[in-house]
C-alpha atoms as a PDB file:
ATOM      1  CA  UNK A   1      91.026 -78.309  45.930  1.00  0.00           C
ATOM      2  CA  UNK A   2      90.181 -77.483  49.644  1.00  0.00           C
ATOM      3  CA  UNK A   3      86.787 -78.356  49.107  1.00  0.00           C
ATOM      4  CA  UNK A   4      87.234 -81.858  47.536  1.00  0.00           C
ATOM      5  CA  UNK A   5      89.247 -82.246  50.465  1.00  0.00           C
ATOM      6  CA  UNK A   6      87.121 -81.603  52.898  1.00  0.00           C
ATOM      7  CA  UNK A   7      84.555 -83.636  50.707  1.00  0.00           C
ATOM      8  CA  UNK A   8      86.722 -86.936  50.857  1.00  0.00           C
ATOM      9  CA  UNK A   9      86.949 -86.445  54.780  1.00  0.00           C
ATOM     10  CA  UNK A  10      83.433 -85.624  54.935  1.00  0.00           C
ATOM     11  CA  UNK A  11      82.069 -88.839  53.206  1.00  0.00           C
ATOM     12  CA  UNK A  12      84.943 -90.932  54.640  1.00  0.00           C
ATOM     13  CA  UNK A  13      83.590 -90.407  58.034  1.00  0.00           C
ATOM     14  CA  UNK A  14      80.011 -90.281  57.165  1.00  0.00           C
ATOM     15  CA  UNK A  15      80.122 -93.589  55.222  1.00  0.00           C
ATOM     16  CA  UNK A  16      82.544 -95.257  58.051  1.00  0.00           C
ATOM     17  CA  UNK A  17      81.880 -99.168  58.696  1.00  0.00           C
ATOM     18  CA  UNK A  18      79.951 -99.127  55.388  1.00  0.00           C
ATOM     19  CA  UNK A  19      80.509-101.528  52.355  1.00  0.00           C
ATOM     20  CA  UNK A  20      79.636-102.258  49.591  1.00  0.00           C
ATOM     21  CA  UNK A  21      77.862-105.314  48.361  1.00  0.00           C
ATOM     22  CA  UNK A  22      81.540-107.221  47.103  1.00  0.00           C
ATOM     23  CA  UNK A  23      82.809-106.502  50.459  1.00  0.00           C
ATOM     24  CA  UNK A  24      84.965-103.219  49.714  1.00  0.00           C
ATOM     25  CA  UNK A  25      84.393 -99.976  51.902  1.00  0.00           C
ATOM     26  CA  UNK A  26      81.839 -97.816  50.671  1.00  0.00           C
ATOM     27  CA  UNK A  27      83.989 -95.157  50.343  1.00  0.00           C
ATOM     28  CA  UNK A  28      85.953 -96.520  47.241  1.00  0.00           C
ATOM     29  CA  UNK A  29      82.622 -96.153  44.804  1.00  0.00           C
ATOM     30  CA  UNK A  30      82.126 -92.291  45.222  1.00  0.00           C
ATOM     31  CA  UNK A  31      85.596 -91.714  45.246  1.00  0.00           C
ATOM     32  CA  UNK A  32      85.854 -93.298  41.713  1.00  0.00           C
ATOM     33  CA  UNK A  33      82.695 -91.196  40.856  1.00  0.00           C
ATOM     34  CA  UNK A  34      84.690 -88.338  41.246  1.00  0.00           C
ATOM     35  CA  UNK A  35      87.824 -89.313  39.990  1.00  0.00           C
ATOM     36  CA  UNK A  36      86.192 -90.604  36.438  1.00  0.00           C
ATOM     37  CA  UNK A  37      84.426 -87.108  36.424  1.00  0.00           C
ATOM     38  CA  UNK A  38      87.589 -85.672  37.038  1.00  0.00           C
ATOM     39  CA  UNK A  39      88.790 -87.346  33.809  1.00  0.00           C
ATOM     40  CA  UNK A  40      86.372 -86.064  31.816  1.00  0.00           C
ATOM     41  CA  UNK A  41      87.052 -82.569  32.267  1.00  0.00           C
ATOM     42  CA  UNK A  42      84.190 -81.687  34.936  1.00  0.00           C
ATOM     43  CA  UNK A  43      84.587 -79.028  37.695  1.00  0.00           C
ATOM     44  CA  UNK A  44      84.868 -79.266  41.342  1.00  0.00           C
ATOM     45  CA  UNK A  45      81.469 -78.719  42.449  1.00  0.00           C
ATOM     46  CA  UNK A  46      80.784 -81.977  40.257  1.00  0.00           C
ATOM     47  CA  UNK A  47      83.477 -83.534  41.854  1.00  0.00           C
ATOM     48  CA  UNK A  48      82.272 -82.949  45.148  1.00  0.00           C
ATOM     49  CA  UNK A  49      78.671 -83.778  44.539  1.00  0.00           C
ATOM     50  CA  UNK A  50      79.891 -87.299  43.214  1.00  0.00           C
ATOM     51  CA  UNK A  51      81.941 -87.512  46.830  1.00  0.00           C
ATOM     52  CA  UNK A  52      78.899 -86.663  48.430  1.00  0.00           C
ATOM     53  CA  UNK A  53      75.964 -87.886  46.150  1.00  0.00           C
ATOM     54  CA  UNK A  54      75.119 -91.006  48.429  1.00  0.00           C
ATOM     55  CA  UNK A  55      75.437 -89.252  52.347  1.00  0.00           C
ATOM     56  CA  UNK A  56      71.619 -88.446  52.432  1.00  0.00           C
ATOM     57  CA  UNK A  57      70.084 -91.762  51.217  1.00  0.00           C
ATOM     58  CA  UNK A  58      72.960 -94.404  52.742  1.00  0.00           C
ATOM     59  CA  UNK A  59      73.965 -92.161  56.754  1.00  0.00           C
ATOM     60  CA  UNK A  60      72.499 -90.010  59.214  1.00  0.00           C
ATOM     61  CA  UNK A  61      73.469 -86.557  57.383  1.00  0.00           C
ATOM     62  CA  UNK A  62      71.027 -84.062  56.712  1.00  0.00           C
ATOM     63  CA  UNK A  63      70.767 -81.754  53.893  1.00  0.00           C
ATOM     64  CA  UNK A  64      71.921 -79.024  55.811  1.00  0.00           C
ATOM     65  CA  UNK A  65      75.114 -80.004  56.806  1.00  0.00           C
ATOM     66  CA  UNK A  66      75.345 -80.035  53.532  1.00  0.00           C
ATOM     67  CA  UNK A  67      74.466 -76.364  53.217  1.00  0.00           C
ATOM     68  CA  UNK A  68      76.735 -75.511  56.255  1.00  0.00           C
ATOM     69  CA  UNK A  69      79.536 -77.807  55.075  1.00  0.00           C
ATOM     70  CA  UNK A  70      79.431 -76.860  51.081  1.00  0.00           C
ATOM     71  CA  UNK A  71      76.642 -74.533  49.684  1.00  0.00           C
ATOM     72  CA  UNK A  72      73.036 -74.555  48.195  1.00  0.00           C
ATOM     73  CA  UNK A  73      74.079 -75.713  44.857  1.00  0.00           C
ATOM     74  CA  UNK A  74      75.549 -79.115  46.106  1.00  0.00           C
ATOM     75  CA  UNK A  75      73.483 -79.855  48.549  1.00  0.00           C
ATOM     76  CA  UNK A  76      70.626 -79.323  46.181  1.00  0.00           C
ATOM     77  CA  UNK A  77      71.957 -81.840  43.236  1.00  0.00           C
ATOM     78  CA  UNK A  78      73.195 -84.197  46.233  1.00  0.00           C
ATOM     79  CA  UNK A  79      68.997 -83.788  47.533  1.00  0.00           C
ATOM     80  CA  UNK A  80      68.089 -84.832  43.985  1.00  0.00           C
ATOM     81  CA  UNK A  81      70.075 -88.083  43.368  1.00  0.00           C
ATOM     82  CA  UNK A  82      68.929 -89.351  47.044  1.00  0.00           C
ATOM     83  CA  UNK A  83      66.196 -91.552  46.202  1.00  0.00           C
ATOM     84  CA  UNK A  84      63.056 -90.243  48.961  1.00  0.00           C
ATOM     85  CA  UNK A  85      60.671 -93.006  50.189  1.00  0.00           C
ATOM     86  CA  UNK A  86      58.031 -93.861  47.584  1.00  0.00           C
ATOM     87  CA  UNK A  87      59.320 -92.105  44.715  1.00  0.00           C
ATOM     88  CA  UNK A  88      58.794 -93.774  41.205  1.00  0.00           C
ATOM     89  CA  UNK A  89      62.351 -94.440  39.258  1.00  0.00           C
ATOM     90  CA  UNK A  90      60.349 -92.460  36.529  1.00  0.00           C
ATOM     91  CA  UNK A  91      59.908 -88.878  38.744  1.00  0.00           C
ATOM     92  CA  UNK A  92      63.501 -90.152  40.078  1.00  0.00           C
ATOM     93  CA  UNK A  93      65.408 -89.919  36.910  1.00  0.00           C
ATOM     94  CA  UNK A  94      62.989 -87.140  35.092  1.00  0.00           C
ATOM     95  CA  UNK A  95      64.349 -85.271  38.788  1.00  0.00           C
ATOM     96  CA  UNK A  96      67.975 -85.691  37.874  1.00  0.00           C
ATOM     97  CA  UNK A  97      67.691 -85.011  34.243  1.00  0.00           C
ATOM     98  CA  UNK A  98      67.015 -81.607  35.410  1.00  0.00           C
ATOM     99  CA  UNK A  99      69.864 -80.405  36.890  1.00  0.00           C
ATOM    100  CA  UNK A 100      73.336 -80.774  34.977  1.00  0.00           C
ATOM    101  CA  UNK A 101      75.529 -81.446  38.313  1.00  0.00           C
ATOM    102  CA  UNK A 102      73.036 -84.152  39.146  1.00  0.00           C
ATOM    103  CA  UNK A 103      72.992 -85.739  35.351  1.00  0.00           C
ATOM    104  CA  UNK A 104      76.623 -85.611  35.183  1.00  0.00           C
ATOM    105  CA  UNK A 105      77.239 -87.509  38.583  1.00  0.00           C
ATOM    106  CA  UNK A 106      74.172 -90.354  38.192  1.00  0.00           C
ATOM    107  CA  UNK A 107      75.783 -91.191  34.886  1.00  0.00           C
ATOM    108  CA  UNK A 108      79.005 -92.247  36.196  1.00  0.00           C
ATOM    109  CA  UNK A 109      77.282 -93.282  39.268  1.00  0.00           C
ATOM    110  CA  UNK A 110      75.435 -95.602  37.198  1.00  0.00           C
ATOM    111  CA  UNK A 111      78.635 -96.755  34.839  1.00  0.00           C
ATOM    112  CA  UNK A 112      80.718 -97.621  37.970  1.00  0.00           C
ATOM    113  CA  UNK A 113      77.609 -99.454  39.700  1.00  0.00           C
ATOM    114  CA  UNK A 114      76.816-101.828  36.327  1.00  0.00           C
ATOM    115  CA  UNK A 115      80.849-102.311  36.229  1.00  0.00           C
ATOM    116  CA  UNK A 116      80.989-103.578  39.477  1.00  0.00           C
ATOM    117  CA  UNK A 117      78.042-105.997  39.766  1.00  0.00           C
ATOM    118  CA  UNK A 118      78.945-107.547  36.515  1.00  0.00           C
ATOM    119  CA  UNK A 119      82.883-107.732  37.428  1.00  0.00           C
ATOM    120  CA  UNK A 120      82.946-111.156  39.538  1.00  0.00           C
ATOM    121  CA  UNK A 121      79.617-113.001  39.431  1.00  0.00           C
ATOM    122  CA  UNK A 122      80.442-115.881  41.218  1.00  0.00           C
ATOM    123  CA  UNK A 123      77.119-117.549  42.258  1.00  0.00           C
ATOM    124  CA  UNK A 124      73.178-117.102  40.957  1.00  0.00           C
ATOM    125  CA  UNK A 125      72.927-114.401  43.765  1.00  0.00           C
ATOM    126  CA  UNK A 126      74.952-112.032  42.088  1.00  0.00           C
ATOM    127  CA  UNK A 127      74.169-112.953  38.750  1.00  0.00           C
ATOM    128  CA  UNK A 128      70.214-112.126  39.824  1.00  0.00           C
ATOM    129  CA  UNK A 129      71.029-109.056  41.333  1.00  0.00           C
ATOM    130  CA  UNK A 130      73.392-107.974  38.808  1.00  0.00           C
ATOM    131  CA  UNK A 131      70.861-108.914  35.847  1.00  0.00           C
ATOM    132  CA  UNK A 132      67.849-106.869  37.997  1.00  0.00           C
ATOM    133  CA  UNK A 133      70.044-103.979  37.879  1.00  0.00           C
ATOM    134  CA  UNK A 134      71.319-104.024  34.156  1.00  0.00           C
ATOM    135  CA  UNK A 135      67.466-104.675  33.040  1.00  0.00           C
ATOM    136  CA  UNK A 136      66.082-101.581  35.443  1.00  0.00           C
ATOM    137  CA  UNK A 137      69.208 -99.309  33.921  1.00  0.00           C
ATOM    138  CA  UNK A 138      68.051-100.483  30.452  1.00  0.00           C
ATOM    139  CA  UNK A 139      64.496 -99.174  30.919  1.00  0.00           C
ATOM    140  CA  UNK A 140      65.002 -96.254  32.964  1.00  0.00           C
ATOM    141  CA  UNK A 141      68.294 -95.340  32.075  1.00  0.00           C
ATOM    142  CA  UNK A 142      68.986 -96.075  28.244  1.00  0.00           C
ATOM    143  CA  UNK A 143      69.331 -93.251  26.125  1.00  0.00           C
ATOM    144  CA  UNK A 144      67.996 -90.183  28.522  1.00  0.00           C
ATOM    145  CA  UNK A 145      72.155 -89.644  29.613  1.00  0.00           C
ATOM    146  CA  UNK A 146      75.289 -90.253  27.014  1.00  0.00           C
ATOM    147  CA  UNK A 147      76.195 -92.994  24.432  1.00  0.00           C
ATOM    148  CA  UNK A 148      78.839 -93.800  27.240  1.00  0.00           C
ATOM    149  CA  UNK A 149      75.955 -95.281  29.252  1.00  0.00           C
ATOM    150  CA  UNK A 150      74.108 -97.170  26.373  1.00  0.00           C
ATOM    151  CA  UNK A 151      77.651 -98.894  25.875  1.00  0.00           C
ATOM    152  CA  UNK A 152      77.772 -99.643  29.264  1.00  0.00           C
ATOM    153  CA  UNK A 153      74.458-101.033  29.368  1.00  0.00           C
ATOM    154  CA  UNK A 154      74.780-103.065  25.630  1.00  0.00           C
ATOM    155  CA  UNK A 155      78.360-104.848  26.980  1.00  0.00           C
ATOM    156  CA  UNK A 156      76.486-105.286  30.730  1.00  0.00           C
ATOM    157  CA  UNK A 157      73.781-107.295  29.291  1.00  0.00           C
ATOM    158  CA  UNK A 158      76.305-109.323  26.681  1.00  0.00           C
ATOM    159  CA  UNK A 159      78.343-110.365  29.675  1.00  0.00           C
ATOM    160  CA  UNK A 160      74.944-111.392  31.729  1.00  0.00           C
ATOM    161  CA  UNK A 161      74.007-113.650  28.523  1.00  0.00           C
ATOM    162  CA  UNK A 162      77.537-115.003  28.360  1.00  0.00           C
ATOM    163  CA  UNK A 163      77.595-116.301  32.046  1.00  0.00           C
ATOM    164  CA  UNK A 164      74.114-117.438  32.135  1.00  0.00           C
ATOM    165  CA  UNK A 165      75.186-119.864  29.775  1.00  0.00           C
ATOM    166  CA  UNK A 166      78.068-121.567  31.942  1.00  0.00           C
ATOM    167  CA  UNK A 167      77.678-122.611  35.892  1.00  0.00           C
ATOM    168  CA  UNK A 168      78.752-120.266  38.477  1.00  0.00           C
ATOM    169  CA  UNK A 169      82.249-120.901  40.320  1.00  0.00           C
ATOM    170  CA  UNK A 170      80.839-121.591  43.927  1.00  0.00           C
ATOM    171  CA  UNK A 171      81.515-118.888  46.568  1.00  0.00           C
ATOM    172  CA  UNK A 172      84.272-120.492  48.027  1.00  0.00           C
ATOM    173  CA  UNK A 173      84.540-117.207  50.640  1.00  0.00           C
ATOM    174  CA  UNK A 174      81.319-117.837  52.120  1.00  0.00           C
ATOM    175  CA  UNK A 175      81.098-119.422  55.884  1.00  0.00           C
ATOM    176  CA  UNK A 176      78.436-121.699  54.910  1.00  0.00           C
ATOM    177  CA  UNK A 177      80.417-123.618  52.506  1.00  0.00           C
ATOM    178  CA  UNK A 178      80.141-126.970  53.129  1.00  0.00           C
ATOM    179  CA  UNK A 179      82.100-130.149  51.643  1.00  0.00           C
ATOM    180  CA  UNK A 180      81.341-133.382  51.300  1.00  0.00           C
ATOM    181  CA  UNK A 181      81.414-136.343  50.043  1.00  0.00           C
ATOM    182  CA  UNK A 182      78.104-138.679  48.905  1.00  0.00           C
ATOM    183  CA  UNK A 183      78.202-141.658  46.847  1.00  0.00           C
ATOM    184  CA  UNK A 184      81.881-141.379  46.049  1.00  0.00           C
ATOM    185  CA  UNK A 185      81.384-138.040  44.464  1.00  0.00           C
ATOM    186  CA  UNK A 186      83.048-134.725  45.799  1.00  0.00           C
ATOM    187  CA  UNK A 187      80.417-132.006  46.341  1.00  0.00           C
ATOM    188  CA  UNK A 188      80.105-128.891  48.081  1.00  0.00           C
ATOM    189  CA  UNK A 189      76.987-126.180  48.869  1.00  0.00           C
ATOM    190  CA  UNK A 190      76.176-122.846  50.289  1.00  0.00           C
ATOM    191  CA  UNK A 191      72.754-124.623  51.999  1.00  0.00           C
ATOM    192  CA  UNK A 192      73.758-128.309  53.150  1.00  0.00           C
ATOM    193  CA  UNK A 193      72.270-127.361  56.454  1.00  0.00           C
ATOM    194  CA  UNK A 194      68.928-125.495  55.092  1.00  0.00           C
ATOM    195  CA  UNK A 195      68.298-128.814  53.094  1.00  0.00           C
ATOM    196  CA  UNK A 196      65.353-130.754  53.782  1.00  0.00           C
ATOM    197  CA  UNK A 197      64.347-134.729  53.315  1.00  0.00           C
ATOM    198  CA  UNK A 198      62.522-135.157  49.768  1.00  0.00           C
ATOM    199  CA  UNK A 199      63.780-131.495  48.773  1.00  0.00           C
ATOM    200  CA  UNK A 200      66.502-130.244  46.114  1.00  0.00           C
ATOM    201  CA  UNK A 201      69.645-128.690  47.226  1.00  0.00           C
ATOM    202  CA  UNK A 202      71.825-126.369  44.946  1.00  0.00           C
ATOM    203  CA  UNK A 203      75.307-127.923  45.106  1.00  0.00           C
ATOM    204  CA  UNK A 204      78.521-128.431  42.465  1.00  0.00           C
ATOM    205  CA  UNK A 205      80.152-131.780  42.240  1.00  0.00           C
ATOM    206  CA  UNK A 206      84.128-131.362  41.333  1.00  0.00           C
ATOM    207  CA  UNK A 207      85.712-133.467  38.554  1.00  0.00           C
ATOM    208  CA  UNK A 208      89.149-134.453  39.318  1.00  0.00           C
ATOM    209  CA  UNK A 209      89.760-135.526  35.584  1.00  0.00           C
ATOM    210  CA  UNK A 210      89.225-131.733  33.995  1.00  0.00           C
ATOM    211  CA  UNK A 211      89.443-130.107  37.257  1.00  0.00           C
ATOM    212  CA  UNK A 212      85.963-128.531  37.008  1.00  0.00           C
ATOM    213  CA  UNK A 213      83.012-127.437  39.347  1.00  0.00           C
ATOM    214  CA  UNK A 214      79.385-128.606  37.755  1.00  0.00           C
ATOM    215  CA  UNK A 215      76.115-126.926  39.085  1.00  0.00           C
ATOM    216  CA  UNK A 216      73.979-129.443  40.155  1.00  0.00           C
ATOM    217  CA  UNK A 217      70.869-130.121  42.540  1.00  0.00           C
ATOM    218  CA  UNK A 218      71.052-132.666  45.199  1.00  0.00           C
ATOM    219  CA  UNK A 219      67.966-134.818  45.949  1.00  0.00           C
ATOM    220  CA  UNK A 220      68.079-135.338  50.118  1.00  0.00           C
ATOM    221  CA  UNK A 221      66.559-138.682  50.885  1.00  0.00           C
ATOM    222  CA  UNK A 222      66.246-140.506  54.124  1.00  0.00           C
ATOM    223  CA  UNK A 223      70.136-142.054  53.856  1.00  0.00           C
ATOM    224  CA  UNK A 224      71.129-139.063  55.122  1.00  0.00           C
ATOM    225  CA  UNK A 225      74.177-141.046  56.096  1.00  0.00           C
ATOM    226  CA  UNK A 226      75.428-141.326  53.448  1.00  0.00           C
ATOM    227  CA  UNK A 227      76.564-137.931  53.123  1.00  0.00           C
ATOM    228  CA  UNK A 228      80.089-137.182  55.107  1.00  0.00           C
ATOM    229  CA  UNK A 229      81.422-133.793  55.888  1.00  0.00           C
ATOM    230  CA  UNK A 230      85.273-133.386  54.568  1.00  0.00           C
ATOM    231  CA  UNK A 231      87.556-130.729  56.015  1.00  0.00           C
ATOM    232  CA  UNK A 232      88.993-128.774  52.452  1.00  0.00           C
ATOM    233  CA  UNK A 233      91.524-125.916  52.265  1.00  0.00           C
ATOM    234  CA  UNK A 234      89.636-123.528  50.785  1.00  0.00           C
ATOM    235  CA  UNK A 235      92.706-121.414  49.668  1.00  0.00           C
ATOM    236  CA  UNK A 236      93.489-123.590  47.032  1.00  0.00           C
ATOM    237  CA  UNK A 237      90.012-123.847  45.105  1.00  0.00           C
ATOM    238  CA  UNK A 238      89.459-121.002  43.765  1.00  0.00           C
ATOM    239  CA  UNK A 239      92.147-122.011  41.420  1.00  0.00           C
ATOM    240  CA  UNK A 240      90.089-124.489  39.932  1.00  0.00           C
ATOM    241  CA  UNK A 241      88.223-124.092  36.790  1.00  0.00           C
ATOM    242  CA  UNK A 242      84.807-124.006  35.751  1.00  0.00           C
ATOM    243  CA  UNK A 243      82.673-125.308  32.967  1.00  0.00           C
END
């Protein structure tokens, strides 16, 4: 138990300031790591590696603290799930595959990345990065680790095909968000300011009738004017529905 404690304070400080793409500290994923690994009945040197498995490839710590900090054993399955500069995802995973404590911790690695980039897609940014990641886990990943995974993988990519089917809820978080009004209709964007004359601009135009947010491009033409800038509460919109 000493260990994993010293492991928690160990990646804590090492992955400091870090977070993760949805805006949580880094710290939270390798902590679930090793809590799910927990569950299932592994030991503590798993445990550790999973608290540890992303301090080589993601901060400044060498694979000798490692040794000094822990011992041989996890620094060595933490060395093989740190991805090295020019490695293939092939000689990556085949890597992994051969050590247990390294198989063990890139499975629920994996499971608790797919989980979390399919969670909240709420524009075609995440949905593209969360679809590149469930294909490259299909292909590399798929059957080499536990039926756990494939599931993981099968209800990933059912969820991708369900929300490619239905607009994104804009990201009603982001600075750039911009509302306004053109032509009588209520619209807001990510991009109004990276728009160009004679170009398309991704927008969503709000229906006050059904309370819904349509994807839709915008065609800038030369009456710019017509376009006014409204000031919106944003807390309230993410309430809305959409289609």
């Amino acid at each position: 138990m000493k260990n994993i404690t010293l492991a928690i304070m160990f990646a804590a400080k090492k992955h400091d300031g870090q977070t993760r793409r949805n805006k949580t500290p880094y710290i939270y994923h390798p902590i679930r790591v090793a809590d799910k690994l927990k569950q299932d009945g592994w030991p503590d040197v798993v445990q550790i590696t999973a608290l540890l498995h992303d301090v080589l490839e993601d901060t400044n710590t060498a694979k000798e603290e490692l040794i000094v900090m822990f011992d041989d054993e996890i620094a060595d399955a933490v060395d093989l799930l740190t991805r090295k500069p020019g490695m293939t995802e092939d000689v990556y995973v085949s890597n992994i595959l051969s050590n247990q404590i390294a198989k063990a911790v890139k499975e629920v690695d994996k499971i608790d990345n797919i989980l979390e980039s399919v969670s909240k897609i709420r524009n075609d940014a995440d949905y593209q990065f969360a679809d590149h990641y469930v294909r490259k886990a299909r292909k590399y990943y798929y059957n080499k680790f536990s039926k756990e995974l494939n599931t993981v993988i099968e209800d990933a990519e059912k969820k991708l095909e369900k929300s490619k089917m239905k607009p994104s809820l804009p990201d009603f978080s982001d600075e750039r968000m911009q509302f306004f009004e053109i032509w009588g209709n209520y619209c807001c964007t990510l991009h109004l300011n990276d728009c160009q004359i004679g170009a398309e601009c991704e927008c969503w135009t709000y229906d006050p009738e059904t309370i819904t947010w349509n994807q839709c491009k915008l065609d800038i033409v030369d009456n710019y004017g017509d376009i006014t800038l409204i000031s919106v509460d944003k807390s309230v919109l993410p309430e809305l529905k959409t289609i």
